[in-house]
C-alpha atoms as a PDB file:
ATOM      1  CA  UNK A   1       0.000   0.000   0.000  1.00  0.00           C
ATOM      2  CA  UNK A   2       2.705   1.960   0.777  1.00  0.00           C
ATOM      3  CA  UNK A   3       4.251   1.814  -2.977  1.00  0.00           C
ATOM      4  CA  UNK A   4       0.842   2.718  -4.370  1.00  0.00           C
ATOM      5  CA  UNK A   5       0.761   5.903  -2.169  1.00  0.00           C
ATOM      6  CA  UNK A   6       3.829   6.665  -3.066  1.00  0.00           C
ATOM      7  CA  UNK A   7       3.347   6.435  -6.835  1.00  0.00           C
ATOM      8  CA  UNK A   8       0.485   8.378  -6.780  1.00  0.00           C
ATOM      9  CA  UNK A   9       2.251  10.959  -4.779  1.00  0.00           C
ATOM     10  CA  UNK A  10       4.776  11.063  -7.448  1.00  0.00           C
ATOM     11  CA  UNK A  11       2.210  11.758  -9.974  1.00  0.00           C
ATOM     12  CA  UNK A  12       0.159  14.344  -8.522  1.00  0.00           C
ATOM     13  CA  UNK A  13       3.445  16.367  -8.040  1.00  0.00           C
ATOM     14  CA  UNK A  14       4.689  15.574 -11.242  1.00  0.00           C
ATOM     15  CA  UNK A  15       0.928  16.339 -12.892  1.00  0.00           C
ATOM     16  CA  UNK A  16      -0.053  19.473 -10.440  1.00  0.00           C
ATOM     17  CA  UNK A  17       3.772  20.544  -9.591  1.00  0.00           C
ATOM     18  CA  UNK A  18       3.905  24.012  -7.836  1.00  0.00           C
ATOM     19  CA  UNK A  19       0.654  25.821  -8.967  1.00  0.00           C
ATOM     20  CA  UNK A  20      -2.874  23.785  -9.462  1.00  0.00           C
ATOM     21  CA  UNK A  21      -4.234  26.217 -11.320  1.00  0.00           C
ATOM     22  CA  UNK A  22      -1.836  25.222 -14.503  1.00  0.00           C
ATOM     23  CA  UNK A  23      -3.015  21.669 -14.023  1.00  0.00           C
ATOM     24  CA  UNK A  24      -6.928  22.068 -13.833  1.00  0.00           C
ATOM     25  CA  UNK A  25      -6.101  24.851 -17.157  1.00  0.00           C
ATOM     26  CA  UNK A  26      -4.700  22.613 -19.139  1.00  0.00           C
ATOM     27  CA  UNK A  27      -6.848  19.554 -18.848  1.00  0.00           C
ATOM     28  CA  UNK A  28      -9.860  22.828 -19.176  1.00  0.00           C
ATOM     29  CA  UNK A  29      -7.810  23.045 -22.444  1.00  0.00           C
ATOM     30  CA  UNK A  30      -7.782  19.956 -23.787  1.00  0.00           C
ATOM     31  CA  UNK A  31     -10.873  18.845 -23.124  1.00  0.00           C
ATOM     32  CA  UNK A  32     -12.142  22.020 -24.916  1.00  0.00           C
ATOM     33  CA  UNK A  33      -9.672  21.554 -27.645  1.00  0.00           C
ATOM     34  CA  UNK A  34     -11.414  17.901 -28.207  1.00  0.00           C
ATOM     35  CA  UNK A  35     -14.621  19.178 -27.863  1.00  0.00           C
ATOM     36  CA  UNK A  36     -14.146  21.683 -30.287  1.00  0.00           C
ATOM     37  CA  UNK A  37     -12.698  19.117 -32.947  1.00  0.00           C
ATOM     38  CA  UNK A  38     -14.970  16.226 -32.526  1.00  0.00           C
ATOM     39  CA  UNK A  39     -18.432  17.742 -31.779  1.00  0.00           C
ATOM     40  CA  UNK A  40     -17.718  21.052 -34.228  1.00  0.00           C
ATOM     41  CA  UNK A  41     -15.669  19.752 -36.552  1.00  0.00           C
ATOM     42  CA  UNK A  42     -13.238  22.718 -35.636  1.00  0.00           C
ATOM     43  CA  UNK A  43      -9.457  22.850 -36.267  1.00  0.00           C
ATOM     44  CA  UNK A  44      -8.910  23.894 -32.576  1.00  0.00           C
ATOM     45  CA  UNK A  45      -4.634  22.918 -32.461  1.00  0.00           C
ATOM     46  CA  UNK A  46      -4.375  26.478 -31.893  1.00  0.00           C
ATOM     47  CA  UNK A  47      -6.430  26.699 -28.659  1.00  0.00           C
ATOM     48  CA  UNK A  48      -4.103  24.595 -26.376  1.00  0.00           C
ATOM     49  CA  UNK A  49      -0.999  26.686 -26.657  1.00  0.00           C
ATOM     50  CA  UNK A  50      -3.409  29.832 -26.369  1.00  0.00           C
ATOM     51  CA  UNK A  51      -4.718  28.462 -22.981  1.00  0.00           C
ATOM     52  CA  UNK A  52      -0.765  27.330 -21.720  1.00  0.00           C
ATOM     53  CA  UNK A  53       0.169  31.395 -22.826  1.00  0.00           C
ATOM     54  CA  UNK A  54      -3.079  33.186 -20.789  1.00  0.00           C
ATOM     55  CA  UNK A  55      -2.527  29.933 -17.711  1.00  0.00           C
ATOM     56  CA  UNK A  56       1.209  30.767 -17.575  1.00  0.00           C
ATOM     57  CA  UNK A  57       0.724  34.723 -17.537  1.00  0.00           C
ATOM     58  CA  UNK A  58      -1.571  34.365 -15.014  1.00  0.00           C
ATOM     59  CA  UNK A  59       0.255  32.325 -12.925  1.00  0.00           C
ATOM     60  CA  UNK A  60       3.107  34.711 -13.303  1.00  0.00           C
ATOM     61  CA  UNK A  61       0.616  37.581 -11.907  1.00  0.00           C
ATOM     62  CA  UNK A  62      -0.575  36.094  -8.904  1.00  0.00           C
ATOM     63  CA  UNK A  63       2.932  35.272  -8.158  1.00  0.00           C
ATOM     64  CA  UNK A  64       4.436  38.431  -8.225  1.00  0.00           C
ATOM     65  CA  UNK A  65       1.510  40.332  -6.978  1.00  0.00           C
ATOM     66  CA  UNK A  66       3.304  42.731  -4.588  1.00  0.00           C
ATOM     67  CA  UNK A  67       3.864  41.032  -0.568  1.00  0.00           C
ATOM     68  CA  UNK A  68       2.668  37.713  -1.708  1.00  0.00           C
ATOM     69  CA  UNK A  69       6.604  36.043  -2.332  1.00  0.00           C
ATOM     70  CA  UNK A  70       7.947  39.086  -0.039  1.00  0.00           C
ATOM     71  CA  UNK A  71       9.273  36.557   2.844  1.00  0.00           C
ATOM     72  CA  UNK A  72       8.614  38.359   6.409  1.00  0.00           C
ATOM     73  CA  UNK A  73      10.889  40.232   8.060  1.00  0.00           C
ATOM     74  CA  UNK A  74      12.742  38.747  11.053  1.00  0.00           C
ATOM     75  CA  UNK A  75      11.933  39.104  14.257  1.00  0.00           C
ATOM     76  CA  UNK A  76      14.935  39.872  16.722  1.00  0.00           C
ATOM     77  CA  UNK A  77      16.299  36.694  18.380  1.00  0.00           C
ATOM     78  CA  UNK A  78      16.326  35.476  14.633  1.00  0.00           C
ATOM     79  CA  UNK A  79      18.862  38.676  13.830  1.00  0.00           C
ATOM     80  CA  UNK A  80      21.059  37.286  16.483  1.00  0.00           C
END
């Protein structure tokens, strides 16, 4: 049981990594891209990168939204 947990461990971080948000866009992505081609009858290869570009500038956004990364200041035993 122990090697199962650990192998789905391994894929969640590999899959979901730092920021979920990427993950849940690009399975948003491809299930619109194969939506789009099967049900419309749409060449849709262009929507997948377009989704990666607008997930990854959003990601960079929230991450460098001003006193989110900033780390706190330290107190003053830690200055010692």
């Amino acid at each position: 049981m122990r090697k199962l947990r650990a192998f789905g461990a391994f894929w969640y971080d590999f899959v979901v990594g730092d920021d979920w948000r990427i993950a849940v866009g690009v399975v948003l992505g491809l299930a619109l891209t194969a939506l789009l081609v099967h049900a419309g009858h749409v060449q849709a290869w262009w929507l997948l990168p377009a989704v990666v570009i607008v997930g990854l500038a959003v990601s960079l956004h929230l991450a460098t939204r001003p006193g989110v990364a900033d780390p706190p200041e330290p107190t003053q035993t830690q200055r010692l």
